[in-house]
N, C-alpha and C. Protein backbone atom coordinates (compact mmCIF):
# COMPACT_ATOMS: atom_id res chain seq x y z
N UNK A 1 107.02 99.01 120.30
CA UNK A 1 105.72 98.62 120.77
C UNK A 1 104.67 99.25 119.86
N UNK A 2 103.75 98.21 119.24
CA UNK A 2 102.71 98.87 118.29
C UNK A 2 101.15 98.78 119.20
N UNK A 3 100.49 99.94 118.62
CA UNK A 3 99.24 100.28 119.05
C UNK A 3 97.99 99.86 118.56
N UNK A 4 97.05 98.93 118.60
CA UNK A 4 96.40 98.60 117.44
C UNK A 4 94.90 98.79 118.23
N UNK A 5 94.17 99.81 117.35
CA UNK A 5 92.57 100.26 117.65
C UNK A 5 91.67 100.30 116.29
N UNK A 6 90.57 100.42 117.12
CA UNK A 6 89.40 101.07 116.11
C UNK A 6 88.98 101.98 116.93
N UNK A 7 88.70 103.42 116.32
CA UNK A 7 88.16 104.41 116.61
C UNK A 7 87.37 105.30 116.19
N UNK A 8 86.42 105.87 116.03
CA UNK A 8 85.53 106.63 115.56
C UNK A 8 85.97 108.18 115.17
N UNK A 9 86.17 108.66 114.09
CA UNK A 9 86.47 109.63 113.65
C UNK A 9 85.58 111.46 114.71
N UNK A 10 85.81 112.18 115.81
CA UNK A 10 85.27 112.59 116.24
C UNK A 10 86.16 114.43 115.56
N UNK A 11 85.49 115.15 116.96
CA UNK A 11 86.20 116.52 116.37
C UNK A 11 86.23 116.76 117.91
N UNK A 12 87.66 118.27 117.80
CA UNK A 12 87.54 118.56 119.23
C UNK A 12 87.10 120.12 119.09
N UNK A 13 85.94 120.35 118.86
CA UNK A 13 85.64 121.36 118.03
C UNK A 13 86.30 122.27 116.88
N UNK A 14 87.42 122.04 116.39
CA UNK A 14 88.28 122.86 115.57
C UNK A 14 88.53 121.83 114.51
N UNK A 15 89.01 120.67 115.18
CA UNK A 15 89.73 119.80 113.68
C UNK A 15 89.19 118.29 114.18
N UNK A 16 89.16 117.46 113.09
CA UNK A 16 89.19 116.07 113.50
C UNK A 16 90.19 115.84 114.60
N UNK A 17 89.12 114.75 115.55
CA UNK A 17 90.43 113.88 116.53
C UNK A 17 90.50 112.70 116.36
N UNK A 18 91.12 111.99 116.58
CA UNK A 18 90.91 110.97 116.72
C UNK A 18 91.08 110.16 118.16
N UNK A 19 90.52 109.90 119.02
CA UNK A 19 90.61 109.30 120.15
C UNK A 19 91.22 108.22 120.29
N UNK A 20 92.13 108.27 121.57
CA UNK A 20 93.12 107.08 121.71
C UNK A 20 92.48 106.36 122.70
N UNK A 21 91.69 104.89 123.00
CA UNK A 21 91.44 104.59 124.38
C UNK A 21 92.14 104.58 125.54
N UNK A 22 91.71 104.83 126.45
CA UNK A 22 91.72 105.02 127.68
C UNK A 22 93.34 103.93 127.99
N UNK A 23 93.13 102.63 127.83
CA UNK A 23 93.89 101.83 128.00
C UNK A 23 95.38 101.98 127.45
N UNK A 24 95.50 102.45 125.96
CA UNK A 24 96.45 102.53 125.41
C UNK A 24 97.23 103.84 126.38
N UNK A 25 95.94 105.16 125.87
CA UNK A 25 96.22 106.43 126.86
C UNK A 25 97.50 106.09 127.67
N UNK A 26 96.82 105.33 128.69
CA UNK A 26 97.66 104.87 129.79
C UNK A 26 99.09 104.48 129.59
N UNK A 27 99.54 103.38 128.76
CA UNK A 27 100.64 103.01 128.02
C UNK A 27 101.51 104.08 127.34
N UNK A 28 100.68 105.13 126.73
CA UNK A 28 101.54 106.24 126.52
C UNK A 28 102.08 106.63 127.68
N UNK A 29 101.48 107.49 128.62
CA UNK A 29 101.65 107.71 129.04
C UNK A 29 103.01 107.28 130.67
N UNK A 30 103.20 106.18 130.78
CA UNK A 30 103.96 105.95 131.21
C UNK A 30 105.09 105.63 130.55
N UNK A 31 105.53 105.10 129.16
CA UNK A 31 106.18 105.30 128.79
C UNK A 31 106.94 106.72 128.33
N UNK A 32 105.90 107.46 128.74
CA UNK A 32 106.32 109.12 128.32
C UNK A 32 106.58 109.30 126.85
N UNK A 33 105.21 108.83 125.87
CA UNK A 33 105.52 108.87 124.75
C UNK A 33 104.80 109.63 123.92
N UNK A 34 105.14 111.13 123.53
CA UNK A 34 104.16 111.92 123.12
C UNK A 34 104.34 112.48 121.45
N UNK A 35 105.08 111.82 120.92
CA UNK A 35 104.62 111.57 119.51
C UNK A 35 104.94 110.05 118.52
N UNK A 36 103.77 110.51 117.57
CA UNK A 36 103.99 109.27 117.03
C UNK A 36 103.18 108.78 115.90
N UNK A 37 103.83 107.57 115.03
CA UNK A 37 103.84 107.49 113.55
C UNK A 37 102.68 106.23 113.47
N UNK A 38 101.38 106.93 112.93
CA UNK A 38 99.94 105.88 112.83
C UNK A 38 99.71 105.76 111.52
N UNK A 39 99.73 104.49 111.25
CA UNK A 39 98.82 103.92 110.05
C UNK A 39 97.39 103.95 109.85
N UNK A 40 96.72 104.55 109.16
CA UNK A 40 95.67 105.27 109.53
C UNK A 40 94.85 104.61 108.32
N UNK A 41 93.57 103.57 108.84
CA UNK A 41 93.25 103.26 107.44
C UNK A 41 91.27 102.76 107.28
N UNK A 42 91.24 103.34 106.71
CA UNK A 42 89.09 103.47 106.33
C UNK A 42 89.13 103.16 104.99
N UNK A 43 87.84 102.10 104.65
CA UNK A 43 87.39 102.35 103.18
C UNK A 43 89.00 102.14 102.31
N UNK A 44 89.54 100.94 102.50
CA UNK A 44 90.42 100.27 101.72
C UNK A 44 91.26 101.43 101.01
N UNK A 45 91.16 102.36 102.15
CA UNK A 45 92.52 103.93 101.87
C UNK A 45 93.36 103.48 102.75
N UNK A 46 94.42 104.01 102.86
CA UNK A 46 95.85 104.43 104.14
C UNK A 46 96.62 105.42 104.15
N UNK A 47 96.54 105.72 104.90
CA UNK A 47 97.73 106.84 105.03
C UNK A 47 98.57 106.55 106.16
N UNK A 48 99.61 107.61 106.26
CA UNK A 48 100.54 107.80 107.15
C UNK A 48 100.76 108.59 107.93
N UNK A 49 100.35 108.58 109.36
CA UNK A 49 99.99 110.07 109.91
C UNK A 49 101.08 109.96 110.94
N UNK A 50 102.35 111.34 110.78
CA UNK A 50 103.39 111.84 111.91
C UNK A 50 102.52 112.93 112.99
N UNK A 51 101.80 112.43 114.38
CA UNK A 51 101.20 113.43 114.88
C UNK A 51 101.64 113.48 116.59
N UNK A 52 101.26 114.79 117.17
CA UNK A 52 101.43 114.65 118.54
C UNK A 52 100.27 113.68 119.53
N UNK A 53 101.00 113.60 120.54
CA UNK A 53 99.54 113.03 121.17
C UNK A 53 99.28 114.41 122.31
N UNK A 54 97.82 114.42 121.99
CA UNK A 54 97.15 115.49 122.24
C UNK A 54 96.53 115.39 123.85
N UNK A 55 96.53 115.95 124.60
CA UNK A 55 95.86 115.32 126.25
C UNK A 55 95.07 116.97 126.47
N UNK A 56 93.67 117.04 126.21
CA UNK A 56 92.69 117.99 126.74
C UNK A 56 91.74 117.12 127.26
N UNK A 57 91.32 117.71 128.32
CA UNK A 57 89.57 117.53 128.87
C UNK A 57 89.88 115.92 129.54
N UNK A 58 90.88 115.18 129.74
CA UNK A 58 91.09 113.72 130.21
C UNK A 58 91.18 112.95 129.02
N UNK A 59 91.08 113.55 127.81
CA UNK A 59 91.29 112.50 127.21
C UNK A 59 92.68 112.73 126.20
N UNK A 60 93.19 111.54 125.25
CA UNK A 60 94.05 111.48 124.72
C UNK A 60 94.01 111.78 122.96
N UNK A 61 94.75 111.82 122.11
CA UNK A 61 93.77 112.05 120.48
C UNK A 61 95.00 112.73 119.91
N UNK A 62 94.61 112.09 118.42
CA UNK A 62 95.63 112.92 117.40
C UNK A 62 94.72 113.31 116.58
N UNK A 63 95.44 114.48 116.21
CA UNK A 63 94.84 115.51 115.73
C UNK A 63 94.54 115.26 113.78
N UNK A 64 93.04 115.33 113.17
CA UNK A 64 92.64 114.89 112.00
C UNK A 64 92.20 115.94 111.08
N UNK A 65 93.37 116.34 109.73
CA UNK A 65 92.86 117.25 109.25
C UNK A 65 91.78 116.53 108.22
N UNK A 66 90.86 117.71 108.06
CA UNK A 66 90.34 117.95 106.33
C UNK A 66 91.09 117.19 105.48
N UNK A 67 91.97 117.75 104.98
CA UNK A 67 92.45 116.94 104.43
C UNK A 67 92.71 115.07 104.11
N UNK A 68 93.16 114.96 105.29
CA UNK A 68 93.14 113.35 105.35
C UNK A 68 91.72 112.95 105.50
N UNK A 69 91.05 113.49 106.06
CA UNK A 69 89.73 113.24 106.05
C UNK A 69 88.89 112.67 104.62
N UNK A 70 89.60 113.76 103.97
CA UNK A 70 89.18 113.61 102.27
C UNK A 70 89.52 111.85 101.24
N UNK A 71 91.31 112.39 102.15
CA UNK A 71 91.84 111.28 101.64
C UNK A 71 91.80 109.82 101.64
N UNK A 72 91.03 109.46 103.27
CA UNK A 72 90.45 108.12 103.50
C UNK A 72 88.86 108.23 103.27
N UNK A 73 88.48 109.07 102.55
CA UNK A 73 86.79 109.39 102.25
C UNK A 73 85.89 109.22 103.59
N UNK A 74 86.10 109.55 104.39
CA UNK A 74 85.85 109.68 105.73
C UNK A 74 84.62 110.61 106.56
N UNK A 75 83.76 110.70 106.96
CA UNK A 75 83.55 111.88 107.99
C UNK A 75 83.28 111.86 109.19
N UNK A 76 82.85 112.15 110.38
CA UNK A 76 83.01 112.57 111.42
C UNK A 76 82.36 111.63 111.97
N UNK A 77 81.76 110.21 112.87
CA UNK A 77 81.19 109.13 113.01
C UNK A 77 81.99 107.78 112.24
N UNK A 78 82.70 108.10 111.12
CA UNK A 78 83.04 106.79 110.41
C UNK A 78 84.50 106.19 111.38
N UNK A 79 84.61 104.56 111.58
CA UNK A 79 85.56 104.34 112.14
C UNK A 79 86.78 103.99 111.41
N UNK A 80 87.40 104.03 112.01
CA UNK A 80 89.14 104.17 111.15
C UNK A 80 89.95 103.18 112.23
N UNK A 81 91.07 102.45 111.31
CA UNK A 81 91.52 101.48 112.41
C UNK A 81 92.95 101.84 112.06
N UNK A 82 93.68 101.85 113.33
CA UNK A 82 95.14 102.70 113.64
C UNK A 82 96.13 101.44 114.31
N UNK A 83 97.12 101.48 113.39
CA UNK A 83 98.47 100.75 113.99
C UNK A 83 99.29 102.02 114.30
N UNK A 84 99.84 102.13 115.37
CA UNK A 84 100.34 103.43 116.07
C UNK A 84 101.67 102.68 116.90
N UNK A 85 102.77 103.78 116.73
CA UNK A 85 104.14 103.01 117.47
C UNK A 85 104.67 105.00 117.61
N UNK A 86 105.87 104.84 118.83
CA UNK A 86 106.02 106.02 119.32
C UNK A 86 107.05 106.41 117.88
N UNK A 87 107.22 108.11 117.47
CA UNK A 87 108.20 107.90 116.48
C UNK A 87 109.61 108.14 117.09
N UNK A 88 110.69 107.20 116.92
CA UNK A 88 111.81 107.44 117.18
C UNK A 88 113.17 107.81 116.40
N UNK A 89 112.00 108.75 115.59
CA UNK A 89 113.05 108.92 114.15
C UNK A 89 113.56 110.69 115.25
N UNK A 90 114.96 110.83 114.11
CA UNK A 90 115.87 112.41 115.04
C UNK A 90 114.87 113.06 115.19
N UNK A 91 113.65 113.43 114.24
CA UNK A 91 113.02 114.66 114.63
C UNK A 91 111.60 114.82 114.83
N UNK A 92 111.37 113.32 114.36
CA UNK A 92 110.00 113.06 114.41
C UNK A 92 109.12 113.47 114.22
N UNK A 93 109.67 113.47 112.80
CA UNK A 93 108.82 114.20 111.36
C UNK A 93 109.35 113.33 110.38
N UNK A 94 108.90 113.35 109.45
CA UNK A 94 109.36 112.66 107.90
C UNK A 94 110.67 113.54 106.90
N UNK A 95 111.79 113.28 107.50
CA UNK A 95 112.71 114.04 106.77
C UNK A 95 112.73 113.47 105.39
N UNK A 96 112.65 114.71 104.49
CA UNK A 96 112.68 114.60 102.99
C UNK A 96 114.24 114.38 102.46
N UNK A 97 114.30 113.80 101.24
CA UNK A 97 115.90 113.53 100.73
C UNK A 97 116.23 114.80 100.26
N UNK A 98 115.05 115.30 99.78
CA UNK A 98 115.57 116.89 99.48
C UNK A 98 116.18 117.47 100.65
N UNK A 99 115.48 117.59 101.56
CA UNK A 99 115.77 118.62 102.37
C UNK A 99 117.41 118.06 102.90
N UNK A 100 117.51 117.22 103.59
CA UNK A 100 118.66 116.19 104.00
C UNK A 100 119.44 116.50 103.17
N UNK A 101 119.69 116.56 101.74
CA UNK A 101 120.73 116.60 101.09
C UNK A 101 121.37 118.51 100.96
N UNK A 102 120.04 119.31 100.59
CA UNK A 102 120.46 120.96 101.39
C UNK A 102 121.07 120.97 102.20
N UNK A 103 120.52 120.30 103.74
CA UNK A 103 120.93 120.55 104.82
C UNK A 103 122.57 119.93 104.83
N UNK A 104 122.74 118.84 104.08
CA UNK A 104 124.72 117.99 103.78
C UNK A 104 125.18 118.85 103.23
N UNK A 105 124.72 119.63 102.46
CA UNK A 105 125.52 120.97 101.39
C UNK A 105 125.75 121.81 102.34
N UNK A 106 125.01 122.03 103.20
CA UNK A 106 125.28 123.88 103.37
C UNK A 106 125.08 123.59 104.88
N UNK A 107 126.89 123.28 105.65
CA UNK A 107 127.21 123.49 107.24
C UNK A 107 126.45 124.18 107.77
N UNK A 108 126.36 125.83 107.51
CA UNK A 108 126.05 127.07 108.31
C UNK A 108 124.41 126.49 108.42
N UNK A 109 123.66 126.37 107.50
CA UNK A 109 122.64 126.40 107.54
C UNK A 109 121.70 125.02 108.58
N UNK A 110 122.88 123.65 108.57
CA UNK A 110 122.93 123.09 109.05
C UNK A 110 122.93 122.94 110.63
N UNK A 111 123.72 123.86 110.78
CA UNK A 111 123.97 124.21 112.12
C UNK A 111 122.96 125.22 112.93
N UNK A 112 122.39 126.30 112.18
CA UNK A 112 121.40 127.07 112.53
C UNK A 112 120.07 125.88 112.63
N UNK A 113 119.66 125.06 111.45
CA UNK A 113 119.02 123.94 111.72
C UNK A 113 118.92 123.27 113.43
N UNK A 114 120.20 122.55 113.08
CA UNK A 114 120.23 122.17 114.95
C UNK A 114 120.19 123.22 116.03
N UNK A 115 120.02 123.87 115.60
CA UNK A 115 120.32 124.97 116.94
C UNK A 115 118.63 125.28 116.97
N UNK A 116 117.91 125.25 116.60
CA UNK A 116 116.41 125.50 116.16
C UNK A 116 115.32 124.73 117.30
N UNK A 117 114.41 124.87 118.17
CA UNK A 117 113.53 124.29 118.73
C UNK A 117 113.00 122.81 117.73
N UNK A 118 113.11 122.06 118.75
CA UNK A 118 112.14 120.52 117.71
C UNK A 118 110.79 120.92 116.86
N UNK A 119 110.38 121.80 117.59
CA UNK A 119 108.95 122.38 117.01
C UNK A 119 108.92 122.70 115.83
N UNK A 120 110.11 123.77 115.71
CA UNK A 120 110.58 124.88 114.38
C UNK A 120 111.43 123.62 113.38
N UNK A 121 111.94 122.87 114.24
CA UNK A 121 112.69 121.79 113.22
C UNK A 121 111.16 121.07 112.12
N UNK A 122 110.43 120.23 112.90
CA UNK A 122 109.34 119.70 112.68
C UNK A 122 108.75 120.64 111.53
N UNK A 123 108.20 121.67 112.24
CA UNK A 123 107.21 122.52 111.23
C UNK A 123 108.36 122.78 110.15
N UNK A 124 109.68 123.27 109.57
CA UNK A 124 110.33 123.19 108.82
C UNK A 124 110.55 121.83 107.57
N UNK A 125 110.03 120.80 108.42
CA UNK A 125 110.44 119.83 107.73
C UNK A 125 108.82 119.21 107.06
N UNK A 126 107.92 119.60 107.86
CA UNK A 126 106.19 119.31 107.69
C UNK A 126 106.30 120.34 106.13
N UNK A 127 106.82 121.72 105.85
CA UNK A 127 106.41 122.64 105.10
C UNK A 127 107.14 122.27 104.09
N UNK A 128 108.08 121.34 103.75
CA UNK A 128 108.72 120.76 102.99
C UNK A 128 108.02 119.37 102.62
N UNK A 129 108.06 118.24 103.18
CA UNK A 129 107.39 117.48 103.42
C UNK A 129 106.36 117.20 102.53
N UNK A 130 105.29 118.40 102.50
CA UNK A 130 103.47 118.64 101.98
C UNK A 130 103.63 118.92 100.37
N UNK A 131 105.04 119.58 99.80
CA UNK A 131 105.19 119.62 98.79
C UNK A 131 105.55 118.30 97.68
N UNK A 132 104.55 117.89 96.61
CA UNK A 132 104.38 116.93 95.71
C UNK A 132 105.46 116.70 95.22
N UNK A 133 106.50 118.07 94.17
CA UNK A 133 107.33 117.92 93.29
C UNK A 133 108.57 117.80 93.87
N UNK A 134 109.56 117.19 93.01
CA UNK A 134 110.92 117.18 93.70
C UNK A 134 111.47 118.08 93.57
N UNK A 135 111.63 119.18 92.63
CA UNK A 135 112.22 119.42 91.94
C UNK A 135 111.91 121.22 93.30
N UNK A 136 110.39 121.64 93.27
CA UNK A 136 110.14 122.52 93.88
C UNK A 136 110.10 121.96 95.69
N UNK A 137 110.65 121.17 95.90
CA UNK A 137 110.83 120.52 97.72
C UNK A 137 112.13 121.20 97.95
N UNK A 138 113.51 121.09 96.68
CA UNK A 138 114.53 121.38 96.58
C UNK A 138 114.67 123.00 96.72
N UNK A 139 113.62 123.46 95.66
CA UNK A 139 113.69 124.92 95.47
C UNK A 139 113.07 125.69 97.24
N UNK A 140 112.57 124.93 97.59
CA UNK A 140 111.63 125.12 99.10
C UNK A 140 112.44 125.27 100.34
N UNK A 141 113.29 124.62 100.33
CA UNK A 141 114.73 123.69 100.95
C UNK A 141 115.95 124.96 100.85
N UNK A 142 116.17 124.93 99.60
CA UNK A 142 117.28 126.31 99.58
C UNK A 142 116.85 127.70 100.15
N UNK A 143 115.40 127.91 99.85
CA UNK A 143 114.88 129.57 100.07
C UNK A 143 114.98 129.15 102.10
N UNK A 144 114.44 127.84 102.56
CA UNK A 144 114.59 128.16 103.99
C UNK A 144 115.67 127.97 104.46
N UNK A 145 116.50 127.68 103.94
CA UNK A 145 117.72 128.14 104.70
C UNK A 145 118.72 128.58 104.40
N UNK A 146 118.03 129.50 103.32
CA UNK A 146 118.56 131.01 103.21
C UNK A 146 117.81 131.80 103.71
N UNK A 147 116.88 131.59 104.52
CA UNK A 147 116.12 132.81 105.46
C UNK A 147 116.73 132.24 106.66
N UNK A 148 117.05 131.22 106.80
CA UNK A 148 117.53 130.80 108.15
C UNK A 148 118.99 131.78 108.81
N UNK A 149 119.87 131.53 107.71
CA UNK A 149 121.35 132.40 107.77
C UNK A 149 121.21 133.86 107.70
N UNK A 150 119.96 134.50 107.36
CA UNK A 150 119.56 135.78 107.30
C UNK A 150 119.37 136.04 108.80
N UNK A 151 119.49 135.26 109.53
CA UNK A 151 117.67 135.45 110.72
C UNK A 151 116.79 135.00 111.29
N UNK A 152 115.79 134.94 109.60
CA UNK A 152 114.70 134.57 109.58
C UNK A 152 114.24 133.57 109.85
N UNK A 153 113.99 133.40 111.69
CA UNK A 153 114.09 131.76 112.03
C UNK A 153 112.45 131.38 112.15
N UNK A 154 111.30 131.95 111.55
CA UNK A 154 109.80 131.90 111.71
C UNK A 154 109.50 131.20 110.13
N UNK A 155 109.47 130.10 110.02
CA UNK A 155 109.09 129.92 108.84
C UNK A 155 108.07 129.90 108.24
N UNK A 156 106.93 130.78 108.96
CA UNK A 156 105.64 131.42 108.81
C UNK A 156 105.73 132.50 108.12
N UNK A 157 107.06 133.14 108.10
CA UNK A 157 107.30 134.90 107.78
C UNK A 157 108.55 134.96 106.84
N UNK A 158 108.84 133.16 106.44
CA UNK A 158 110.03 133.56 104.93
C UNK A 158 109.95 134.40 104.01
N UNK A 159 110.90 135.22 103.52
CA UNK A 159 111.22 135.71 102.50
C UNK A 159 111.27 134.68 100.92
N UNK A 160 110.67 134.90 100.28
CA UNK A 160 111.40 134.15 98.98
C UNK A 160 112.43 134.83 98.04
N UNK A 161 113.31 134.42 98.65
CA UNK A 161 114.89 135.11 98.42
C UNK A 161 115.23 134.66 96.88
N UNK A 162 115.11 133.25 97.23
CA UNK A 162 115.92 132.24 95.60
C UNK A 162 115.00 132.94 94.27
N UNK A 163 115.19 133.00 93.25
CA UNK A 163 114.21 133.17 92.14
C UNK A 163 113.68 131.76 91.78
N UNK A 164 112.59 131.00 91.80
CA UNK A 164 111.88 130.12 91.14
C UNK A 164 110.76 129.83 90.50
């Protein structure tokens, strides 16, 4: 099921939101669907946004960094029009081939992987993900989960173990 709006780029005092109407709201919500993969597009830009759906104050909204902000040349009043569908990918995040192919190499690490909160999976795979090069996604990929088999299950507080 796809979501299709126009919405006005707002803030919820901290970061861009983006507001979901009321109507759709609703549709999430009974379907019990609280994340999900929006085509996000202003000023003949697009992007691809993996986000939660956010519920403060009665209303509904995914959350808009700076960043993308930049990237659809955007600011805070301008409207942006969203094709939105729930994500039903394993982790519902954008798994990298890098990372996927670490994680086929190396069982142990694999397994500490699954054993990991969706959250810690997600943010693991977001901090991989944000990186441009292939070459350093790979090098990114080995150091976390070699902090993983250490322990070190905060990937806020890795060690950079590997030399790169």
């Amino acid at each position: 099921m796809t979501f299709t709006f126009t919405t006005p780029l707002n803030t919820d005092g901290w970061i861009g939101a983006l507001i979901i109407p009321e109507d759709i709201a609703e549709q999430l919500d009974i379907y019990k669907i609280k994340r999900v993969v929006a085509n996000v597009s202003a000023n003949e830009n697009e992007l691809t946004l993996y986000a939660g759906v956010i519920k403060r104050k009665g209303l509904r909204y995914l959350m808009f960094s700076k960043a993308n902000k930049k990237l659809l040349a955007i600011e805070e009043g301008d409207n942006v029009h969203i094709d939105m569908q729930e994500d039903t990918s394993k982790y519902q995040a954008p798994m990298t081939e890098e990372l996927e192919a670490v994680l086929l190499s190396d069982y142990e690490a694999y397994q500490i992987f699954e054993s990991l909160l969706p959250g810690k999976q997600r943010n693991l795979i977001f901090l991989i993900y944000g990186i441009k090069d292939s070459q350093k996604r790979v090098d990114v990929a080995l150091n976390a989960m070699e902090n993983l088999k250490l322990g070190n299950l905060n990937p806020n507080k890795f060690d950079k173990i590997l030399p790169f």
